[in-house]
N, C-alpha and C. Protein backbone atom coordinates (compact mmCIF):
# COMPACT_ATOMS: atom_id res chain seq x y z
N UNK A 1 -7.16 -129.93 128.85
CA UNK A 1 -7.17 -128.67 128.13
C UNK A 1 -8.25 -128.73 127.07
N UNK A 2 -8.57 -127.59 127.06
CA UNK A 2 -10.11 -127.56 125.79
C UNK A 2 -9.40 -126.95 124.08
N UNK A 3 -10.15 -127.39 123.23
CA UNK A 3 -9.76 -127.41 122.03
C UNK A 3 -9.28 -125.80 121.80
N UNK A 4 -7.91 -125.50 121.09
CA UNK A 4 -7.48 -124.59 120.40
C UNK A 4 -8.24 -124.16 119.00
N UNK A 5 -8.15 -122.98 118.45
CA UNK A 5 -8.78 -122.59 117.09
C UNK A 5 -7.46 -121.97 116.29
N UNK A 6 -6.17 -122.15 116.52
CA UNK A 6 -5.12 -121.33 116.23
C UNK A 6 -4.91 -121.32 114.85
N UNK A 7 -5.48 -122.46 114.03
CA UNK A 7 -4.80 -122.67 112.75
C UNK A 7 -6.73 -122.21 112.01
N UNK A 8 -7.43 -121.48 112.76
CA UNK A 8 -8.46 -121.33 112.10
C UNK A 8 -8.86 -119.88 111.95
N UNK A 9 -7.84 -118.64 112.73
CA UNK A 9 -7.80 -117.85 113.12
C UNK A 9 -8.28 -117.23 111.69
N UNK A 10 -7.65 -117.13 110.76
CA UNK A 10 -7.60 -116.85 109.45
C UNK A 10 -8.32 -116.59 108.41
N UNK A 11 -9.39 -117.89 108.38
CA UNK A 11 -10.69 -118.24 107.68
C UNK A 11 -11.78 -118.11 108.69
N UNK A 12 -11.77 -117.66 110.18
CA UNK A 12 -13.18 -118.28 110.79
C UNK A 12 -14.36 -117.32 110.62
N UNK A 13 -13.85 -116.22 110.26
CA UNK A 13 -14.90 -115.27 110.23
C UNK A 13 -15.76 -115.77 108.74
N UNK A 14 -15.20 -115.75 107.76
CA UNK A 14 -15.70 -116.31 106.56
C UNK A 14 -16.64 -117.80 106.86
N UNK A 15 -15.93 -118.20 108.12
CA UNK A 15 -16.93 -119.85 107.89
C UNK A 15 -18.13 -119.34 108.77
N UNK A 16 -17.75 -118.69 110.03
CA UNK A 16 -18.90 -118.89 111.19
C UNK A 16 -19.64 -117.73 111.08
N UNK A 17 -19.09 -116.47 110.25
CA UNK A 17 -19.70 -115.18 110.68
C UNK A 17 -21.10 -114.97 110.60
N UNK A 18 -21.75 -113.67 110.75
CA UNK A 18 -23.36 -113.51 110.68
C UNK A 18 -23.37 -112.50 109.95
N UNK A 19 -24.21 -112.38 109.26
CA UNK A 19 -24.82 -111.50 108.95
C UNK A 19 -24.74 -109.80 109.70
N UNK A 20 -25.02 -108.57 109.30
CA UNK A 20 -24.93 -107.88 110.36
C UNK A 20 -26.35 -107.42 110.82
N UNK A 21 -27.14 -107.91 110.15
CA UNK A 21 -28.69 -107.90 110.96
C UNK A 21 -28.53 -109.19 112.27
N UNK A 22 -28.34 -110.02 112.02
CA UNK A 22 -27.92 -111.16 113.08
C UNK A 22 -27.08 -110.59 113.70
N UNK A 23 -25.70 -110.18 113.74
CA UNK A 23 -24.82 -109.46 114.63
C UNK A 23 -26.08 -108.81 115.63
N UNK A 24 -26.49 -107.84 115.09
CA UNK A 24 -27.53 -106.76 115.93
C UNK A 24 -28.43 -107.80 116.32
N UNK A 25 -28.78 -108.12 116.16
CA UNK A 25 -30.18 -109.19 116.99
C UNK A 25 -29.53 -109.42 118.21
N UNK A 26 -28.70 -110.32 117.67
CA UNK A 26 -27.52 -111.19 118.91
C UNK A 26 -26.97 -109.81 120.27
N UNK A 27 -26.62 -109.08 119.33
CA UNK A 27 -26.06 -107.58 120.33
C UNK A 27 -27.44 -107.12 121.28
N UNK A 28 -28.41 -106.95 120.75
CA UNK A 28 -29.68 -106.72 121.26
C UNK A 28 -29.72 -107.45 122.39
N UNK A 29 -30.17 -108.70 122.26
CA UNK A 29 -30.91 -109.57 122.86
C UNK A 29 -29.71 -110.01 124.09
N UNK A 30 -28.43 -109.67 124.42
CA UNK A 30 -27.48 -110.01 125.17
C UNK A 30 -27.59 -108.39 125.93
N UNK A 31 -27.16 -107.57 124.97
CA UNK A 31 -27.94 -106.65 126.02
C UNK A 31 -28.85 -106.61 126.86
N UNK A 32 -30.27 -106.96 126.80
CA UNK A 32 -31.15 -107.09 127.22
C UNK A 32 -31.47 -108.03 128.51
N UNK A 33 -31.01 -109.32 128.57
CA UNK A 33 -30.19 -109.43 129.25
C UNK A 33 -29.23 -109.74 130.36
N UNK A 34 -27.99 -109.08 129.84
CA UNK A 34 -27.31 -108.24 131.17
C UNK A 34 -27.80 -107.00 131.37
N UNK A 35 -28.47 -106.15 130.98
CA UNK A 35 -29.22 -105.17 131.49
C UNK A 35 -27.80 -103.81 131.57
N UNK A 36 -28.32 -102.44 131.69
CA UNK A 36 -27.16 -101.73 131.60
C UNK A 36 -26.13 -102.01 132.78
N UNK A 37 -24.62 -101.82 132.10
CA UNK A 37 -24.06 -101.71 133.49
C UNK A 37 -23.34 -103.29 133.86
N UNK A 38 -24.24 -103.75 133.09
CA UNK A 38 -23.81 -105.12 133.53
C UNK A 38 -22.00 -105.77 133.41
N UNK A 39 -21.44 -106.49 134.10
CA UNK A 39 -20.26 -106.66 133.79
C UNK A 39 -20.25 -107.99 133.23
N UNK A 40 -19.69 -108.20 132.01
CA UNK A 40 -19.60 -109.17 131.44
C UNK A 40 -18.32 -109.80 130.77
N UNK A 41 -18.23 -111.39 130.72
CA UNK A 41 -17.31 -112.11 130.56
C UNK A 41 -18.01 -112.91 129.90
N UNK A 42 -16.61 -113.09 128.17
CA UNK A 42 -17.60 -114.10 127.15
C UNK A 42 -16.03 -115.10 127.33
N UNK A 43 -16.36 -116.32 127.63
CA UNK A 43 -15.76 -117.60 127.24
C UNK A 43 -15.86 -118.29 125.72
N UNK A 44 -14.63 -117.96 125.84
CA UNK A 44 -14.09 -118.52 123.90
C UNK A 44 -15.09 -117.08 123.08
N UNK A 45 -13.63 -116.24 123.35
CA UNK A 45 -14.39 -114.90 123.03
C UNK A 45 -14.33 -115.13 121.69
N UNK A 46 -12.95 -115.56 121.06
CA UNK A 46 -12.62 -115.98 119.58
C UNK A 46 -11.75 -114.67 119.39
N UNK A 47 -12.63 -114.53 117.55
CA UNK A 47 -12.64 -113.34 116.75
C UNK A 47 -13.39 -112.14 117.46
N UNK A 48 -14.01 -112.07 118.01
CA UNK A 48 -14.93 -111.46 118.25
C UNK A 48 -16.49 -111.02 117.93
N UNK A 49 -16.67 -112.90 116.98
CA UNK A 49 -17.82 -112.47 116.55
C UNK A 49 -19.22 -112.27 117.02
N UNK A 50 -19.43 -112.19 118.54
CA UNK A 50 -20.35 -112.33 119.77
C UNK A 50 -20.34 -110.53 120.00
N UNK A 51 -18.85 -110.55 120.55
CA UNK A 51 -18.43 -109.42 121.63
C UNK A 51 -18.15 -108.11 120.83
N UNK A 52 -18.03 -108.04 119.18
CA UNK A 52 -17.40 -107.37 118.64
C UNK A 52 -18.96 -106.06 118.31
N UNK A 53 -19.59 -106.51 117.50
CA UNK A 53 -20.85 -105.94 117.94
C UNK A 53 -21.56 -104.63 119.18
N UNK A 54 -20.98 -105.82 120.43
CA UNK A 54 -21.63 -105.08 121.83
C UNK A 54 -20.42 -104.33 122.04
N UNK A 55 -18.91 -104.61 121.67
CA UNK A 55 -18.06 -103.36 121.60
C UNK A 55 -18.14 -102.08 120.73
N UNK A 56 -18.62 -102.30 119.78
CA UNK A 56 -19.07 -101.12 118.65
C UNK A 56 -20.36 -99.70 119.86
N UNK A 57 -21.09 -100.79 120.49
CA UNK A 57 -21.81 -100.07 121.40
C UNK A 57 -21.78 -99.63 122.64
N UNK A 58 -20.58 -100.02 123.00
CA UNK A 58 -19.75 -99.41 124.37
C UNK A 58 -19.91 -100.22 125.53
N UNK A 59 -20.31 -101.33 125.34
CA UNK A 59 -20.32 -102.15 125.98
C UNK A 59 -19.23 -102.77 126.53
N UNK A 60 -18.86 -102.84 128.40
CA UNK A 60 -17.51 -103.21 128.35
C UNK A 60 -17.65 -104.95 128.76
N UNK A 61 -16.57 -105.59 127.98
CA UNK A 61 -16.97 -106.71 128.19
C UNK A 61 -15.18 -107.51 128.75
N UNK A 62 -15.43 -108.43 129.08
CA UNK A 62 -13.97 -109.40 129.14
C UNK A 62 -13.93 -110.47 128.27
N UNK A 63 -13.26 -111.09 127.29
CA UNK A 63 -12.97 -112.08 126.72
C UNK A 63 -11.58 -112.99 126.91
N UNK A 64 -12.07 -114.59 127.25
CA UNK A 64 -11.13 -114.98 126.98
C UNK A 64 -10.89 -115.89 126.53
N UNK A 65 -9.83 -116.70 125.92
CA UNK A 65 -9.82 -117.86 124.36
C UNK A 65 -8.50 -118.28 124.61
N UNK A 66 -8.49 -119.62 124.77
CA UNK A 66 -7.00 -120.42 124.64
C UNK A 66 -6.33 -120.23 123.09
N UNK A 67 -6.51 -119.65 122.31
CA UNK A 67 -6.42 -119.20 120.89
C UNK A 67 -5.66 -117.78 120.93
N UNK A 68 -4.64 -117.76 120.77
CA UNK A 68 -3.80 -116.64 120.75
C UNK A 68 -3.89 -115.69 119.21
N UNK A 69 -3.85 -116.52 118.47
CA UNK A 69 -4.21 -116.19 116.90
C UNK A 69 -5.67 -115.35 117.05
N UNK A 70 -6.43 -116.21 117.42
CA UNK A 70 -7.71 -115.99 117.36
C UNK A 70 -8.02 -114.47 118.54
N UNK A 71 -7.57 -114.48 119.57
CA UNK A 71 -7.50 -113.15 120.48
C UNK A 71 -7.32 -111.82 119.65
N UNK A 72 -5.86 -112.18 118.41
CA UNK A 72 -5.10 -111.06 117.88
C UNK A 72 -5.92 -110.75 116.71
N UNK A 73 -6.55 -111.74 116.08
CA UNK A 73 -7.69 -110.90 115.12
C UNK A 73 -8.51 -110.40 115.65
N UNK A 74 -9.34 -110.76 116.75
CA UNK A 74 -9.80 -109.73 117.47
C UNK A 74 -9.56 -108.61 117.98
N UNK A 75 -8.34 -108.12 118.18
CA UNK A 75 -7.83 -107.29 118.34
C UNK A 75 -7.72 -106.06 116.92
N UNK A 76 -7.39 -107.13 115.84
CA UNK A 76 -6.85 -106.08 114.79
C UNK A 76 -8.12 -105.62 114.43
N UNK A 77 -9.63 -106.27 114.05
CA UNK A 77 -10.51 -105.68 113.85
C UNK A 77 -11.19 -105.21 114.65
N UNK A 78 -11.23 -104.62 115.88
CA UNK A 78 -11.21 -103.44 117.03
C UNK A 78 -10.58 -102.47 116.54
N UNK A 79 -9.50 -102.62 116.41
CA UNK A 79 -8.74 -101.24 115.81
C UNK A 79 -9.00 -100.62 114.40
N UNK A 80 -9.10 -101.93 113.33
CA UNK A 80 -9.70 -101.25 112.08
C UNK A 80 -11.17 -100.67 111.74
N UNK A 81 -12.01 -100.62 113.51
CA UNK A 81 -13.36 -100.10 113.30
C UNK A 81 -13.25 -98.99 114.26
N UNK A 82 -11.90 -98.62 115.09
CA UNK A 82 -11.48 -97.29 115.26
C UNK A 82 -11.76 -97.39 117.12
N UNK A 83 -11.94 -98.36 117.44
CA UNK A 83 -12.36 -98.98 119.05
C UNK A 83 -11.22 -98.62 119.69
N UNK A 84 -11.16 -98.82 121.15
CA UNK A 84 -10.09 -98.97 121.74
C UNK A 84 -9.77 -101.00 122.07
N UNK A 85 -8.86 -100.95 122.02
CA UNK A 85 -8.45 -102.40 122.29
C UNK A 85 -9.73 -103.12 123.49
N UNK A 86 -9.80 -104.39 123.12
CA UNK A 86 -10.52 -104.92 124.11
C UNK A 86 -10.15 -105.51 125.26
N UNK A 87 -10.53 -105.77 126.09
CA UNK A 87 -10.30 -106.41 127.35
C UNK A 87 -9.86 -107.56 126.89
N UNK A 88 -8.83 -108.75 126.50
CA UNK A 88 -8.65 -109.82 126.37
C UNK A 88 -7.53 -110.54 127.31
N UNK A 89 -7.83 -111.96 127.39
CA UNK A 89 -6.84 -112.79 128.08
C UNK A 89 -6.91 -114.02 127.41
N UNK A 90 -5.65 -114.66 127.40
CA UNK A 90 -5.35 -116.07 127.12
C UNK A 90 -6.13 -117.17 127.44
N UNK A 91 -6.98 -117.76 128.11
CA UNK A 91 -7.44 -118.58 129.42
C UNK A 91 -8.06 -120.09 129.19
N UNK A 92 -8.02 -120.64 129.79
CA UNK A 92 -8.66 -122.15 129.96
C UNK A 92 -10.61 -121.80 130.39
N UNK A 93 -11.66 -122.15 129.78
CA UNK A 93 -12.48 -121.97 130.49
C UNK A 93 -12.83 -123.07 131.76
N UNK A 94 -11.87 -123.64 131.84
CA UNK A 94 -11.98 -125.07 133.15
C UNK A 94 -10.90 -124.02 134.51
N UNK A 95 -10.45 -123.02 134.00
CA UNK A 95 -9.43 -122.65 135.34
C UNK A 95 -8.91 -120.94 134.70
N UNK A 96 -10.50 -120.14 134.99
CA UNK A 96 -10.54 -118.94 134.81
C UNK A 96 -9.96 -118.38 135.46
N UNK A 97 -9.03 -116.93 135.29
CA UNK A 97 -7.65 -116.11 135.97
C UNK A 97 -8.98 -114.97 136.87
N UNK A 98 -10.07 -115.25 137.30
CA UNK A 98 -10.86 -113.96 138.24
C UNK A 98 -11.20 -114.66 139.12
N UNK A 99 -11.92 -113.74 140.33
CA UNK A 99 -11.80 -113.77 141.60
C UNK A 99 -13.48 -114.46 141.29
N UNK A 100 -13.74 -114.91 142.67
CA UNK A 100 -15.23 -115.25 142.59
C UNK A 100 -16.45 -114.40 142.49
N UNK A 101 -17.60 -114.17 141.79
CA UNK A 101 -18.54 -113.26 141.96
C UNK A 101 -18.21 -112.37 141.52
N UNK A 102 -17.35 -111.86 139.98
CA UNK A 102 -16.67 -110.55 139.89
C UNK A 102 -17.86 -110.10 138.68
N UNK A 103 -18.60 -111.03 137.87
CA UNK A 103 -19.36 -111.22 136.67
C UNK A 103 -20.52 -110.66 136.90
N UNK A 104 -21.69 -110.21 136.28
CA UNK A 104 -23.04 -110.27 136.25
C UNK A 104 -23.38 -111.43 135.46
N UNK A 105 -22.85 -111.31 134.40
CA UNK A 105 -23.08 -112.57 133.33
C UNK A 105 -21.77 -113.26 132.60
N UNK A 106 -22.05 -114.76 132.22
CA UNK A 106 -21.12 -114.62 131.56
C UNK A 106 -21.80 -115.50 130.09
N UNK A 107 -20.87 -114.85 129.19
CA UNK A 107 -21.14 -115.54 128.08
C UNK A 107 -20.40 -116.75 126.85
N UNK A 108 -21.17 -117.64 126.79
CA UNK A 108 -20.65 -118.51 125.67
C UNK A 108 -21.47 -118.95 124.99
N UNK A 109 -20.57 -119.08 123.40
CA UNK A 109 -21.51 -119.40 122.56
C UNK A 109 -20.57 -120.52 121.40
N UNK A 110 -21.28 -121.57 121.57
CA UNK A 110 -20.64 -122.60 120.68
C UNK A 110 -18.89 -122.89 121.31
N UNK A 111 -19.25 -123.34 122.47
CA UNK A 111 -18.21 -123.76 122.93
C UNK A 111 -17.95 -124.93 124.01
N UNK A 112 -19.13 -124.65 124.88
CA UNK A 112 -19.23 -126.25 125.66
C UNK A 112 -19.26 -127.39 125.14
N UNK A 113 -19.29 -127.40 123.95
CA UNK A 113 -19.16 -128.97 123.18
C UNK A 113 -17.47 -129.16 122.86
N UNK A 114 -16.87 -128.03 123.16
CA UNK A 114 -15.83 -128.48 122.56
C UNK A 114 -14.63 -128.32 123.81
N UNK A 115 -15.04 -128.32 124.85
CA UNK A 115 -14.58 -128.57 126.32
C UNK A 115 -14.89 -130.04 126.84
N UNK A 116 -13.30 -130.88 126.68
CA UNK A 116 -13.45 -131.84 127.40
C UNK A 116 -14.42 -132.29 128.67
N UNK A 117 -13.84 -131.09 129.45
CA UNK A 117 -14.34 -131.26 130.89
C UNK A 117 -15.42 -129.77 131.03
N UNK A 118 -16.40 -130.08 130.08
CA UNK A 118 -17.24 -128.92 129.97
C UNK A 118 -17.87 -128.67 131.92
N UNK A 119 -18.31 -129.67 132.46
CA UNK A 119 -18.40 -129.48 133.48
C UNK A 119 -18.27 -128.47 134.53
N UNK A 120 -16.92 -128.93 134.46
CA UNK A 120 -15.96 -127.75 135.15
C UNK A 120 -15.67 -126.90 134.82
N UNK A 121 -16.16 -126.22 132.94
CA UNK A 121 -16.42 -124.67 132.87
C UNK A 121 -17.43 -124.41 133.36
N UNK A 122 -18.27 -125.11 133.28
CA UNK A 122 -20.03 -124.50 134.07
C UNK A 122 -19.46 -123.98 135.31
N UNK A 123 -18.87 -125.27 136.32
CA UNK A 123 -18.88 -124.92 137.17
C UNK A 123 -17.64 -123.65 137.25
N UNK A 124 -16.83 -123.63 136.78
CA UNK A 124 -16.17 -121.90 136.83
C UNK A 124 -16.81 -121.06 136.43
N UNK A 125 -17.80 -121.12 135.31
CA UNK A 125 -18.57 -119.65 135.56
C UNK A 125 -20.09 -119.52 136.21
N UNK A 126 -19.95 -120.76 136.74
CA UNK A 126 -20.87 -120.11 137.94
C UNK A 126 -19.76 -119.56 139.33
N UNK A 127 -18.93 -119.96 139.61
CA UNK A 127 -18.08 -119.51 140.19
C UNK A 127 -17.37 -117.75 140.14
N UNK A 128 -17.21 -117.92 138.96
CA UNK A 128 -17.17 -116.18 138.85
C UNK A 128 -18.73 -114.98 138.55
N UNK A 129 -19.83 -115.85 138.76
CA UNK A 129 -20.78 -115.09 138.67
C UNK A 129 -20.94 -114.50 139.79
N UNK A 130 -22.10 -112.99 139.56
CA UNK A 130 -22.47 -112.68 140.75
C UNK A 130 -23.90 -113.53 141.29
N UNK A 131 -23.93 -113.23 142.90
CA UNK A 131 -25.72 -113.78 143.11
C UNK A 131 -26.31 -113.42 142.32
N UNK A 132 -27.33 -114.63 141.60
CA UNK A 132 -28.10 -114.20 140.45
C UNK A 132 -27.95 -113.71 139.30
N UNK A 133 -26.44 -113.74 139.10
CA UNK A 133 -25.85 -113.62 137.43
C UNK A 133 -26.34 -114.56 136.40
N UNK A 134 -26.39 -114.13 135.35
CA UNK A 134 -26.81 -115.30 134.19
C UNK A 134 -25.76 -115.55 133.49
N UNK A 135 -25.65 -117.03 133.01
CA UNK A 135 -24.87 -117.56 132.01
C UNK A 135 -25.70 -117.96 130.72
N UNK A 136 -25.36 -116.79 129.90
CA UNK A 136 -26.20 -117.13 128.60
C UNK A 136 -25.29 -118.09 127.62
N UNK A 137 -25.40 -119.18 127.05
CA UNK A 137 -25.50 -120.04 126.37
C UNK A 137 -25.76 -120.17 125.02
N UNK A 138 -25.01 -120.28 124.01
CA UNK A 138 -25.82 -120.44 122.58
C UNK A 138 -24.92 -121.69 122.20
N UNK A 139 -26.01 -122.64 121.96
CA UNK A 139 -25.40 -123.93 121.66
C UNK A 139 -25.42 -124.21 120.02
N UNK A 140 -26.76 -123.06 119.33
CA UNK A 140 -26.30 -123.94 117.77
C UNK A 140 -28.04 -123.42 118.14
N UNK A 141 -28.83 -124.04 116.63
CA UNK A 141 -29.77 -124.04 115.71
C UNK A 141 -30.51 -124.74 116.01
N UNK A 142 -31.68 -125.20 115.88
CA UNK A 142 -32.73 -126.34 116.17
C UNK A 142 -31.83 -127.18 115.39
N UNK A 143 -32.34 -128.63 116.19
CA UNK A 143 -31.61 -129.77 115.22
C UNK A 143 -33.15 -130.97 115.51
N UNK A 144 -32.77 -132.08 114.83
CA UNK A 144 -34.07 -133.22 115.44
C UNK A 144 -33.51 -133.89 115.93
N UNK A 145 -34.37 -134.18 117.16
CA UNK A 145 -33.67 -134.98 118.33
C UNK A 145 -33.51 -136.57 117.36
N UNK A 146 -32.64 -137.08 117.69
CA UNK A 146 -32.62 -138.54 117.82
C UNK A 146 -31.83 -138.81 115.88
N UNK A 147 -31.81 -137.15 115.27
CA UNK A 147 -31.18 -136.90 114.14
C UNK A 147 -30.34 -138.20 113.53
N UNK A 148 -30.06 -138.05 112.69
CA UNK A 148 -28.88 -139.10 111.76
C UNK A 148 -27.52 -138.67 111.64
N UNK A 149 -27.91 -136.81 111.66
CA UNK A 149 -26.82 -136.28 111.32
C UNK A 149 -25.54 -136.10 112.01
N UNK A 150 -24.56 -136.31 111.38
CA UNK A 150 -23.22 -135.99 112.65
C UNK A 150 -23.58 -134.88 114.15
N UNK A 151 -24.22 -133.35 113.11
CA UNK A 151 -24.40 -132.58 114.13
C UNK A 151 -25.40 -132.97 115.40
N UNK A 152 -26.38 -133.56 114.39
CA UNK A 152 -27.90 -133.96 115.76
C UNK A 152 -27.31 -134.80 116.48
N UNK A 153 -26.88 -135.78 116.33
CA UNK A 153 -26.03 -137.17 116.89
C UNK A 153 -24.87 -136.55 118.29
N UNK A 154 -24.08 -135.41 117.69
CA UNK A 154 -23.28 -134.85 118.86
C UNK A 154 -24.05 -134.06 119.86
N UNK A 155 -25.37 -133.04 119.34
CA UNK A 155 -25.78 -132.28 120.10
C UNK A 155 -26.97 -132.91 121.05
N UNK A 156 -27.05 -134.50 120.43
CA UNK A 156 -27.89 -135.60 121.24
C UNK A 156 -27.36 -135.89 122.36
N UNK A 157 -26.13 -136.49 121.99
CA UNK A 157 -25.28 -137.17 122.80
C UNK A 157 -24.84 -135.84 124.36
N UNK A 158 -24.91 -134.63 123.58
CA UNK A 158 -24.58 -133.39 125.06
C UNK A 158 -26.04 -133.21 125.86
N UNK A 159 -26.89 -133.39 125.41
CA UNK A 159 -28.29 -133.60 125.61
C UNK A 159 -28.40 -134.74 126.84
N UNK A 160 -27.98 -135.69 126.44
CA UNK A 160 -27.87 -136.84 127.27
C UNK A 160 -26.74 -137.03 128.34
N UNK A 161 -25.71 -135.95 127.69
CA UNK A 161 -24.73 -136.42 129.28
C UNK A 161 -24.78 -134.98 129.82
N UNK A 162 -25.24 -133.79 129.80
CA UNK A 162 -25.99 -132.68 130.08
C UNK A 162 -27.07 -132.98 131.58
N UNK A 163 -28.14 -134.19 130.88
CA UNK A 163 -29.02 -134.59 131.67
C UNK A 163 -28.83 -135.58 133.00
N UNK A 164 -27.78 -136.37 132.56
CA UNK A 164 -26.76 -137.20 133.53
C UNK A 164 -25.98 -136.85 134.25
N UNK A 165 -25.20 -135.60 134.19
CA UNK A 165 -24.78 -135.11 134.47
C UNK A 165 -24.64 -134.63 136.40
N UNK A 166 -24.30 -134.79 137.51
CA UNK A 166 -24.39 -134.77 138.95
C UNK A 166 -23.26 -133.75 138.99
N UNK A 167 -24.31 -132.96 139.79
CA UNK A 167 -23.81 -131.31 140.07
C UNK A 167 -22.74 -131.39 141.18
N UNK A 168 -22.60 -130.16 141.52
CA UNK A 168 -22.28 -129.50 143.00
C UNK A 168 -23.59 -128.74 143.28
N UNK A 169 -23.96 -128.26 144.18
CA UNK A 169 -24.99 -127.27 144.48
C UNK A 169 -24.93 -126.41 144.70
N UNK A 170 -25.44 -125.30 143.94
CA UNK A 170 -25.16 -123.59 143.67
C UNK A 170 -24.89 -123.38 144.85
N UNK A 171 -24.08 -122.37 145.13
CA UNK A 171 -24.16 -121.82 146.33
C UNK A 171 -24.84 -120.54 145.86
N UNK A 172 -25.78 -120.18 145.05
CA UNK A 172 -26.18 -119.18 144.93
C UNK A 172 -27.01 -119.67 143.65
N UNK A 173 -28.59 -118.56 143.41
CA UNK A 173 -29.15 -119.15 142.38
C UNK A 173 -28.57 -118.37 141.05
N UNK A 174 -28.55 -118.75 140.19
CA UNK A 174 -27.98 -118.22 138.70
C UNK A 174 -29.57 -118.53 137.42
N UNK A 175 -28.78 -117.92 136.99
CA UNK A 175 -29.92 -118.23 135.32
C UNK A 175 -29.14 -118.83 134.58
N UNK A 176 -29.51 -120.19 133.96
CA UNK A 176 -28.54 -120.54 132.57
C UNK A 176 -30.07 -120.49 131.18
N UNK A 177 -29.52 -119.11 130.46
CA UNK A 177 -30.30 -118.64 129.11
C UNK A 177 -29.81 -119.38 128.04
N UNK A 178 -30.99 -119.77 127.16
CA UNK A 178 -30.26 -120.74 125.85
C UNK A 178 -31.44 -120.46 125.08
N UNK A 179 -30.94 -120.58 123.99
CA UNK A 179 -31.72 -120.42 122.54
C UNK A 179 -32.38 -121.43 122.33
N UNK A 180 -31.68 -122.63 122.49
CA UNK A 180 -32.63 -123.91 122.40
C UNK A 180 -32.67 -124.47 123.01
N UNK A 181 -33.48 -126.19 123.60
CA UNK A 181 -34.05 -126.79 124.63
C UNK A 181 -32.86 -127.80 124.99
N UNK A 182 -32.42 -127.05 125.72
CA UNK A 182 -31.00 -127.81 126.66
C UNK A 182 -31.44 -127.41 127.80
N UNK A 183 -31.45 -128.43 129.19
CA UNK A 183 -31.90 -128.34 130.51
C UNK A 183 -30.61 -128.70 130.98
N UNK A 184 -30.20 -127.71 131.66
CA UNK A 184 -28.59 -128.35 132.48
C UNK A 184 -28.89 -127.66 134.06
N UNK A 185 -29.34 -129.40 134.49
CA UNK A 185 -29.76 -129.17 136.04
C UNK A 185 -28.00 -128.97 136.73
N UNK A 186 -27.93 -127.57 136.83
CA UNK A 186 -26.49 -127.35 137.36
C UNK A 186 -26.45 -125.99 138.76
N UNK A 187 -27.94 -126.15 139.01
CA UNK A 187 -27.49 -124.74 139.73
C UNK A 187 -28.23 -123.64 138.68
N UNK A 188 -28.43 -123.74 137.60
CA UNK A 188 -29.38 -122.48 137.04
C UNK A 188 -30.43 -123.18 136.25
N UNK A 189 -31.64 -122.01 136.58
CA UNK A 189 -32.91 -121.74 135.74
C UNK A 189 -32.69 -122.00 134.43
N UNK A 190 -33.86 -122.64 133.53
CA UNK A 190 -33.41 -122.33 132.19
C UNK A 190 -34.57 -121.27 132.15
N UNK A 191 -34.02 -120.26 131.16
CA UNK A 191 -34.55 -119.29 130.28
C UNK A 191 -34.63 -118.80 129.02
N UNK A 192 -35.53 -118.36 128.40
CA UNK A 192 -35.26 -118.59 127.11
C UNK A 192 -35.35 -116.70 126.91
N UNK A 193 -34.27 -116.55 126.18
CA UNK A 193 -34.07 -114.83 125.27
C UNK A 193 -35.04 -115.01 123.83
């Protein structure tokens, strides 16, 4: 099972949030994209601080978060910006509740590090992608390779078992989009937004 946020539900917006020029960048550039129309699914939707944004703009999206706490603030601030409720579900990203190919894209951001068996979310959302769907990716900030710091040191270490890492082979080609220089020979392209 991949890490819970239940007891963080509370404070996370205050620790992780953005800015709302950053909100819009981020909303932009995910738009862009999935392109209109697109059907989309964000893994470890949270709070909604990704999806909440591209809901303000009618964007329909799916979210889902082993974080029940964390689902229901998402929920309450949907409603206190006058939205209709969002698409949400409970879910494991290692053993997603959809059919295969139902996605155009799917999205995560700051969450494969914190999946045991990150693997086997890749490989579920390439599994629920469509042919040629993208899985956009946001892993975090430039860091320096080979760093001192706790963070560089962990985002080294995913770097390295990322690269080690022995696939299955797409049955279809995909895009995996990332902000920064992570190569995950898994079946998708890297691309950069």
């Amino acid at each position: 099972m991949s890490i819970a946020f239940d007891r963080a539900a509370g404070y996370y917006d205050e620790s992780r949030g953005l800015v709302p020029e950053a909100e819009e960048l981020v909303a932009d550039r995910v738009e862009a994209a999935v392109g209109p129309g697109g059907r989309l699914l964000e893994i470890g939707v949270g709070t909604g601080r990704i999806a909440l944004p591209l809901h303000r703009r009618g964007r329909d999206a799916v979210g889902v978060d082993l974080s029940m706490p964390m689902l229901e603030r998402y929920r309450a601030k949907a409603a206190a910006a006058g939205l209709a409720p969002p698409a949400l579900l409970r879910a494991d990203a290692t053993r997603l509740p959809f059919p295969g190919a139902c996605f155009d894209a799917v999205l995560e951001v700051h969450v494969l590090h914190l999946v045991p068996d990150w693997q086997g979310a890749l490989a579920e959302a390439r599994r629920v992608l469509t042919p040629g769907g993208l899985l956009l990716h946001g892993g975090g900030g430039r860091y320096e390779r080979g760093g001192a710091s706790p963070r560089d040191q962990v985002i080294s270490r995913f770097d390295e078992l990322a690269g080690a890492a022995v696939w299955l082979a797409a049955p279809r080609a995909s895009s995996f989009v990332t902000g920064q220089n992570i190569v995950v020979d898994g079946g998708f392209s890297a691309v950069t937004i």
